[in-house]
Protein backbone atom coordinates (compact mmCIF):
# COMPACT_ATOMS: atom_id res chain seq x y z
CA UNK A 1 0.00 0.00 0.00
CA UNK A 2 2.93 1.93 0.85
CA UNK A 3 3.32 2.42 -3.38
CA UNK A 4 0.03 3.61 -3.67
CA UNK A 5 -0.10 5.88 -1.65
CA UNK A 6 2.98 7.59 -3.19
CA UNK A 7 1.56 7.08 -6.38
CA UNK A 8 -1.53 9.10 -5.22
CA UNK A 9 0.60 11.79 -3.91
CA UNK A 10 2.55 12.54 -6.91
CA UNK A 11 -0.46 12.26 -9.46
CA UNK A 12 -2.61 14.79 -7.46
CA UNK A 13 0.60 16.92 -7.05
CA UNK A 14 0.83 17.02 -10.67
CA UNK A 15 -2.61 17.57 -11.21
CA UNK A 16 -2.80 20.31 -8.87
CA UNK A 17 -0.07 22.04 -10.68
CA UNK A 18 -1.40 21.42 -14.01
CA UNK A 19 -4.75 22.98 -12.99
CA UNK A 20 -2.96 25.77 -11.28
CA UNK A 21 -1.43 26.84 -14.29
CA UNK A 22 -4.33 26.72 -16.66
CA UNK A 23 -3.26 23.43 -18.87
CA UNK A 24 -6.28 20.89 -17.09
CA UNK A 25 -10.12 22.21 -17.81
CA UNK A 26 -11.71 18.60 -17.19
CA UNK A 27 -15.02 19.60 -15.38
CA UNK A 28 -14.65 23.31 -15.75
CA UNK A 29 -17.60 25.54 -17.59
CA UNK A 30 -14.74 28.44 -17.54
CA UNK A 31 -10.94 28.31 -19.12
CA UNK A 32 -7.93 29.79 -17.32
CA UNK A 33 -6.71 29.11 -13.87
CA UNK A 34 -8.44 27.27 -11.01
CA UNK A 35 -7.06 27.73 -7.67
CA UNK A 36 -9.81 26.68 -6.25
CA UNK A 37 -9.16 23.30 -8.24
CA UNK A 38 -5.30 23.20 -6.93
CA UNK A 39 -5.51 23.78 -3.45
CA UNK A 40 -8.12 20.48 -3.19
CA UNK A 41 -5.39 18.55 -5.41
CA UNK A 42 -2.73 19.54 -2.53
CA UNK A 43 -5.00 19.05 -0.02
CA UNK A 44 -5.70 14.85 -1.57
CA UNK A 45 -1.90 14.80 -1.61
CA UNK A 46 -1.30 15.68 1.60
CA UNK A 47 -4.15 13.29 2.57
CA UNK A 48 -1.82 11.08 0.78
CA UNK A 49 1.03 11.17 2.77
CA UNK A 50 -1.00 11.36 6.01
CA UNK A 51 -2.19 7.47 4.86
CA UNK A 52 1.54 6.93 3.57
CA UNK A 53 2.80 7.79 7.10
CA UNK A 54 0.12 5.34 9.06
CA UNK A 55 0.82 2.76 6.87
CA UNK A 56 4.81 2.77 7.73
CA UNK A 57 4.19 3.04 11.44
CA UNK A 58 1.45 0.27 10.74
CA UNK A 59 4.33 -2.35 10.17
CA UNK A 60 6.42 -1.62 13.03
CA UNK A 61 6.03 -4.25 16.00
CA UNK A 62 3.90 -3.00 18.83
CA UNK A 63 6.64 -2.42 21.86
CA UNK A 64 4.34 -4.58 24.45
């Protein structure tokens, strides 16, 4: 899981950016930029990480 979850955070990085900049309309009735759009991409790939960092302290033994 630990894969996906990188995998998550890069591709909503990207597509943050990419709406950011104006180059991704999918779902848009106006062109140009979306911040709007970006800062809930960032906000997934942060979400990302979040899961990336319970899954590594997941697999460490409980100290019991």
């Amino acid at each position: 899981m630990k894969p996906l979850a990188i995998a998550l955070a890069v591709i909503f990085a990207i597509i943050g950016i990419l709406y950011l900049l104006g180059v991704l309309q999918i779902g848009t009735s106006h062109p140009g930029r979306h911040v709007s759009h970006f800062i809930l991409f960032e906000v997934l790939a942060a979400l990302s990480l979040v899961w990336l960092r319970f899954q590594a302290s997941s697999s460490s033994p409980s100290l019991r």
